[in-house]
N, C-alpha and C. Protein backbone atom coordinates (compact mmCIF):
# COMPACT_ATOMS: atom_id res chain seq x y z
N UNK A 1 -31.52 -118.91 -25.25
CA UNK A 1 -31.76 -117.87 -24.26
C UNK A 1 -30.53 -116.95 -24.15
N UNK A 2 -29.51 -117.72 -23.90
CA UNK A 2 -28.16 -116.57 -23.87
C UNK A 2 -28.22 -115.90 -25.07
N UNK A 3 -28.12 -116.36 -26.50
CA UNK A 3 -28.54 -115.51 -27.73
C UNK A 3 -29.38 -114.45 -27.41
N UNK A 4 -30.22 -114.76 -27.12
CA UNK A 4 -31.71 -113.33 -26.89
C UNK A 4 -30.77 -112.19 -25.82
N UNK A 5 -29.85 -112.61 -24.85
CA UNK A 5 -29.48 -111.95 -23.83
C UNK A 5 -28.59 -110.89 -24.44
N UNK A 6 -27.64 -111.77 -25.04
CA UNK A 6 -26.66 -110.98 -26.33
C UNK A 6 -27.18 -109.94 -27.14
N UNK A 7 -28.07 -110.64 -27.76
CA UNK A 7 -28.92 -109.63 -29.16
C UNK A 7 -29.39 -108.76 -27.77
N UNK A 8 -29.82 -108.40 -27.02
CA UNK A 8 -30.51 -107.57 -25.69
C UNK A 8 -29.53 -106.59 -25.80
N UNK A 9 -28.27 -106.54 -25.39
CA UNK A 9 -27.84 -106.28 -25.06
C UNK A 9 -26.84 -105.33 -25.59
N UNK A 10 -26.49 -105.85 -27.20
CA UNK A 10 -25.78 -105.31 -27.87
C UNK A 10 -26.75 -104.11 -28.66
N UNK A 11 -28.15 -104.27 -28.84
CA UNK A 11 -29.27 -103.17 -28.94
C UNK A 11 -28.83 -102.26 -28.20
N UNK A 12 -29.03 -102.08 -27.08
CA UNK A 12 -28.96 -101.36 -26.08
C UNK A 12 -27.69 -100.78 -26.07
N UNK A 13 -26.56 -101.05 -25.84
CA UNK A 13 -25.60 -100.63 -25.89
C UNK A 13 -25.88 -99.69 -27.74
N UNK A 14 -26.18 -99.89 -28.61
CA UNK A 14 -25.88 -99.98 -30.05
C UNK A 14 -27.14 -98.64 -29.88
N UNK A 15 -28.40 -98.66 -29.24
CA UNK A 15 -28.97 -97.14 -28.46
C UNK A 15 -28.40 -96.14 -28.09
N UNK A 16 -27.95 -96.45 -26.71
CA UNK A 16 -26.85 -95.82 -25.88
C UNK A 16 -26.05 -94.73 -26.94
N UNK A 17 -25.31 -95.57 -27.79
CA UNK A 17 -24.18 -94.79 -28.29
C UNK A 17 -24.91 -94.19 -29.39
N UNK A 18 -26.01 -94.02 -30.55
CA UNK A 18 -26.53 -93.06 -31.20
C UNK A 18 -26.89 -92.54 -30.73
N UNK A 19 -27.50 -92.56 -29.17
CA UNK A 19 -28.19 -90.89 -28.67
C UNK A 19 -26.93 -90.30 -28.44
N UNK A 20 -26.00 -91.20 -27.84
CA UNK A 20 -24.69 -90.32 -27.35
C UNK A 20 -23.75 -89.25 -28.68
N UNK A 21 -24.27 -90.11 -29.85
CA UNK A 21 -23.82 -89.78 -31.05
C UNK A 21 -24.88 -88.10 -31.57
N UNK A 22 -25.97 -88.52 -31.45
CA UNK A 22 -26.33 -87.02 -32.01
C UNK A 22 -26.49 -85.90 -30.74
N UNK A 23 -26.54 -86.74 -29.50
CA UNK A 23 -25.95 -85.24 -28.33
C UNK A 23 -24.46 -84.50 -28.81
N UNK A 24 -23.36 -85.45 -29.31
CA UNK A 24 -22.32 -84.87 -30.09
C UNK A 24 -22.26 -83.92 -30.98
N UNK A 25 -22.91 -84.77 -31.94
CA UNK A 25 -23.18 -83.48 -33.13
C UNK A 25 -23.96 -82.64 -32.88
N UNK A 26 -25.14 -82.61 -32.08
CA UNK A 26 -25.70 -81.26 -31.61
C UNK A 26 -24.41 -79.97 -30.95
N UNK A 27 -23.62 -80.50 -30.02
CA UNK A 27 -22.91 -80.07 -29.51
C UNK A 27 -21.69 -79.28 -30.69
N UNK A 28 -21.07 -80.58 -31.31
CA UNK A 28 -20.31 -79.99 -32.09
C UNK A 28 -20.91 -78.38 -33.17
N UNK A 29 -22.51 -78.79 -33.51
CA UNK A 29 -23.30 -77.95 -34.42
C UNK A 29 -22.88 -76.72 -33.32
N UNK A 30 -23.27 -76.25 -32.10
CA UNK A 30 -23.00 -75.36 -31.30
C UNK A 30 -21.90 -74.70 -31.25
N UNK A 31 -20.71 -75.74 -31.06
CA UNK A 31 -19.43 -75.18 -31.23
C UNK A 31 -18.71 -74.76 -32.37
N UNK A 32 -19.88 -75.06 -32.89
CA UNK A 32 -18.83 -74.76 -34.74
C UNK A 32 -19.64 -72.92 -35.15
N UNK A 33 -20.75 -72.98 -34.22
CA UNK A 33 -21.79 -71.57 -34.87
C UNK A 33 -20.67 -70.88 -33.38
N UNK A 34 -20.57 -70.98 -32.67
CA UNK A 34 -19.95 -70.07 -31.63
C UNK A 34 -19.01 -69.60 -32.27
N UNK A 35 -17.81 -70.67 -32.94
CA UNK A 35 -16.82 -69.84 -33.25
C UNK A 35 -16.80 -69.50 -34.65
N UNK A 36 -17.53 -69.49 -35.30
CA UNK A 36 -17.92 -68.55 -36.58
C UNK A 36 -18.43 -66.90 -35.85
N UNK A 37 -19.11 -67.08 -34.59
CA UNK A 37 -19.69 -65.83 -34.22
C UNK A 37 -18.39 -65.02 -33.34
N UNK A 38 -17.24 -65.67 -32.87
CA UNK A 38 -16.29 -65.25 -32.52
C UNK A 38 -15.08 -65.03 -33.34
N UNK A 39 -15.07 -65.83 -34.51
CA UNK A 39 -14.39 -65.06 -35.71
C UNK A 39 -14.46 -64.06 -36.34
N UNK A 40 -16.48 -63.86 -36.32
CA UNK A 40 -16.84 -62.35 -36.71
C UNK A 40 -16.34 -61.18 -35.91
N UNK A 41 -16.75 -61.35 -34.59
CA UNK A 41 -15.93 -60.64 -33.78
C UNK A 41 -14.27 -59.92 -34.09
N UNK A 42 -13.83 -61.09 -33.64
CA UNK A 42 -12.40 -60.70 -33.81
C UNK A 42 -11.91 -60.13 -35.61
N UNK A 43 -12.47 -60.36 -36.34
CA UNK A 43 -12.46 -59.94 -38.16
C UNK A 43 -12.90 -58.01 -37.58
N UNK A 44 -14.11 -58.08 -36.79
CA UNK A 44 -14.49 -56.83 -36.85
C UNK A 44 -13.47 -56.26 -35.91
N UNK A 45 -12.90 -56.95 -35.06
CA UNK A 45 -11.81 -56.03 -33.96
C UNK A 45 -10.82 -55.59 -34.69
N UNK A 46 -10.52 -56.29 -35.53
CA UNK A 46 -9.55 -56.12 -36.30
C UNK A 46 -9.30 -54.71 -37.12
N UNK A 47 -10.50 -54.62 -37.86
CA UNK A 47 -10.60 -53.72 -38.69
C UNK A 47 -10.73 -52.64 -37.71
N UNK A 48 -11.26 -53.02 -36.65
CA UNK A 48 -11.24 -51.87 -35.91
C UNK A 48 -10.12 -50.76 -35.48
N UNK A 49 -9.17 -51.89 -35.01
CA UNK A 49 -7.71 -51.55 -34.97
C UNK A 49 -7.40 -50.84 -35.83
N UNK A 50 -7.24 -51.34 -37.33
CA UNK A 50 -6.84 -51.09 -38.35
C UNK A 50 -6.94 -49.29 -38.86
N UNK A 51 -8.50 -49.31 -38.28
CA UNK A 51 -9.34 -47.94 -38.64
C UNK A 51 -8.77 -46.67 -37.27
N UNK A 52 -8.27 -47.33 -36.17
CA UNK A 52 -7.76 -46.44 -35.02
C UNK A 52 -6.37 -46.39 -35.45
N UNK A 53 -5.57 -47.31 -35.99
CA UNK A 53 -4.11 -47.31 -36.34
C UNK A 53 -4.13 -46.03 -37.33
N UNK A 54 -5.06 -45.69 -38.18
CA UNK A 54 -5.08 -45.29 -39.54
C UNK A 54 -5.28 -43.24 -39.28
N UNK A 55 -6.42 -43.82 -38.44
CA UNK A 55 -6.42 -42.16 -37.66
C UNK A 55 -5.34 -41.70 -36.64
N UNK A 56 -4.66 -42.41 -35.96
CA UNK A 56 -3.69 -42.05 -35.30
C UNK A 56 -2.35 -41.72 -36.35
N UNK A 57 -2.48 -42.08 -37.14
CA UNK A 57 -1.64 -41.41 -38.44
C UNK A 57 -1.99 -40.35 -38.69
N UNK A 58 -2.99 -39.89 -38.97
CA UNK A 58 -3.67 -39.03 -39.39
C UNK A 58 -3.77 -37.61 -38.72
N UNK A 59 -3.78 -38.08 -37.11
CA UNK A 59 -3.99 -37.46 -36.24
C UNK A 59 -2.15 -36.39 -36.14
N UNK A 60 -1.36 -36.91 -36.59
CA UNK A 60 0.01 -37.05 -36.89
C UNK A 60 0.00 -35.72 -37.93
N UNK A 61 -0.68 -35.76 -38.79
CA UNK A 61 -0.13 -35.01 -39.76
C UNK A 61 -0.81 -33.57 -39.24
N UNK A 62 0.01 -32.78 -40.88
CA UNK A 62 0.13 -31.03 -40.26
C UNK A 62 -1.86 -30.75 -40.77
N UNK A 63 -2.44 -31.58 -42.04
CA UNK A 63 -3.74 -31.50 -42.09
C UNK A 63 -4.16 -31.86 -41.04
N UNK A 64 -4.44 -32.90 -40.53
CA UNK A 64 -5.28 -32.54 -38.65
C UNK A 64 -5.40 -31.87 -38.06
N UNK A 65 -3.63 -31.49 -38.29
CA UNK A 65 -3.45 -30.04 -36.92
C UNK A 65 -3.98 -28.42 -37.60
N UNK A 66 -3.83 -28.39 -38.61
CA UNK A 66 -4.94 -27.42 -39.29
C UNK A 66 -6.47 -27.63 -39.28
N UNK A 67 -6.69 -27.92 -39.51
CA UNK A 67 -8.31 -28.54 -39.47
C UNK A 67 -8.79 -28.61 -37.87
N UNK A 68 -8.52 -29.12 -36.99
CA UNK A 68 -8.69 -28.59 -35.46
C UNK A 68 -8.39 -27.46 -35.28
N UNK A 69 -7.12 -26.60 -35.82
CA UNK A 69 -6.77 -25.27 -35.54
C UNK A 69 -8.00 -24.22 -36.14
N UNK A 70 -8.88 -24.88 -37.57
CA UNK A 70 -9.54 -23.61 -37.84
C UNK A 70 -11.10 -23.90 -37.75
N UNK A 71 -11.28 -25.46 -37.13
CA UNK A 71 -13.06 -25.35 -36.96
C UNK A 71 -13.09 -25.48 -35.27
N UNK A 72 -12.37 -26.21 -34.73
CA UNK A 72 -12.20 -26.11 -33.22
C UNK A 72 -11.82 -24.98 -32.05
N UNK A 73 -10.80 -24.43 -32.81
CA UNK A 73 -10.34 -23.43 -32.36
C UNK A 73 -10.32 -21.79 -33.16
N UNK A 74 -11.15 -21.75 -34.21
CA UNK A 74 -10.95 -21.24 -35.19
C UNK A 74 -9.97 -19.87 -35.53
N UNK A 75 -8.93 -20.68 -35.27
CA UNK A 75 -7.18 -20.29 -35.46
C UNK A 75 -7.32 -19.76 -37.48
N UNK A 76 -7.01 -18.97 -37.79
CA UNK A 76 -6.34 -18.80 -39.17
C UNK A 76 -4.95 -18.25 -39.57
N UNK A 77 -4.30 -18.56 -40.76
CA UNK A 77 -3.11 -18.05 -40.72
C UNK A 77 -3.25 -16.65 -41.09
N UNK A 78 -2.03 -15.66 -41.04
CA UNK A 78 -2.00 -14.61 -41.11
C UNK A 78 -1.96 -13.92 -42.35
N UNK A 79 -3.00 -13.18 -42.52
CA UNK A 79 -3.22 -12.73 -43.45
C UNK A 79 -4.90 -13.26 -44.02
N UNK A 80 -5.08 -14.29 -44.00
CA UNK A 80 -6.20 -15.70 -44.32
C UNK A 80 -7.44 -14.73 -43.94
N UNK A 81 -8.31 -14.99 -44.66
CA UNK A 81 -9.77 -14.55 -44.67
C UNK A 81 -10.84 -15.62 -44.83
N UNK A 82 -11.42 -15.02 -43.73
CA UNK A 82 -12.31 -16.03 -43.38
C UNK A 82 -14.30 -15.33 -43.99
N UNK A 83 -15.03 -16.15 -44.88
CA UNK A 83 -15.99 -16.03 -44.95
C UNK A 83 -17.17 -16.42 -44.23
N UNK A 84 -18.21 -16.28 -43.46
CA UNK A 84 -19.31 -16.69 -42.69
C UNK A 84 -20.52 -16.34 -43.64
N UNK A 85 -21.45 -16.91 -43.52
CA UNK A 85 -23.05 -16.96 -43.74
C UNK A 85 -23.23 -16.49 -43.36
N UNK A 86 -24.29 -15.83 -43.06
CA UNK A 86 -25.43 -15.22 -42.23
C UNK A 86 -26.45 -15.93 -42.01
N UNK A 87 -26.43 -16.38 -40.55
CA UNK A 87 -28.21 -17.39 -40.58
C UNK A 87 -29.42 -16.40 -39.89
């Protein structure tokens, strides 16, 4: 009888801990797709940066400041001829 109580018991317990075991790995499965989806993230912030760092260079040079000067403001230098369409 104590045998049967044992074998009872150590089942149960030996239950217990595989459900506890694949609630884990479900969990872990979760935490492992989150931070793949937060690596994407931050990979894309990155480049993001990268692409604002790149224009703020850009934004720097004397081509920018021409190019705003003659479609924004349409500034030309002196002398410079300017052609238009007709729509």
């Amino acid at each position: 009888m104590g045998m049967f109580l044992v074998t009872v018991v150590v089942l149960m317990m030996l239950l217990v801990v595989s459900i506890n075991s694949i609630e884990l790995q479900q969990k872990q499965a979760e935490y492992l797709e989150r931070q793949e989806q937060l690596q994407a993230e931050i990979d894309a912030e990155n480049e993001r940066t990268k692409e604002i760092e790149e224009f703020k260079k850009y934004t720097q040079t004397k081509a920018y400041v021409e190019e705003v000067a003659k479609e924004k403001l349409g500034l030309v230098y002196e002398g410079e001829i300017i052609f238009k369409t007709q729509e």
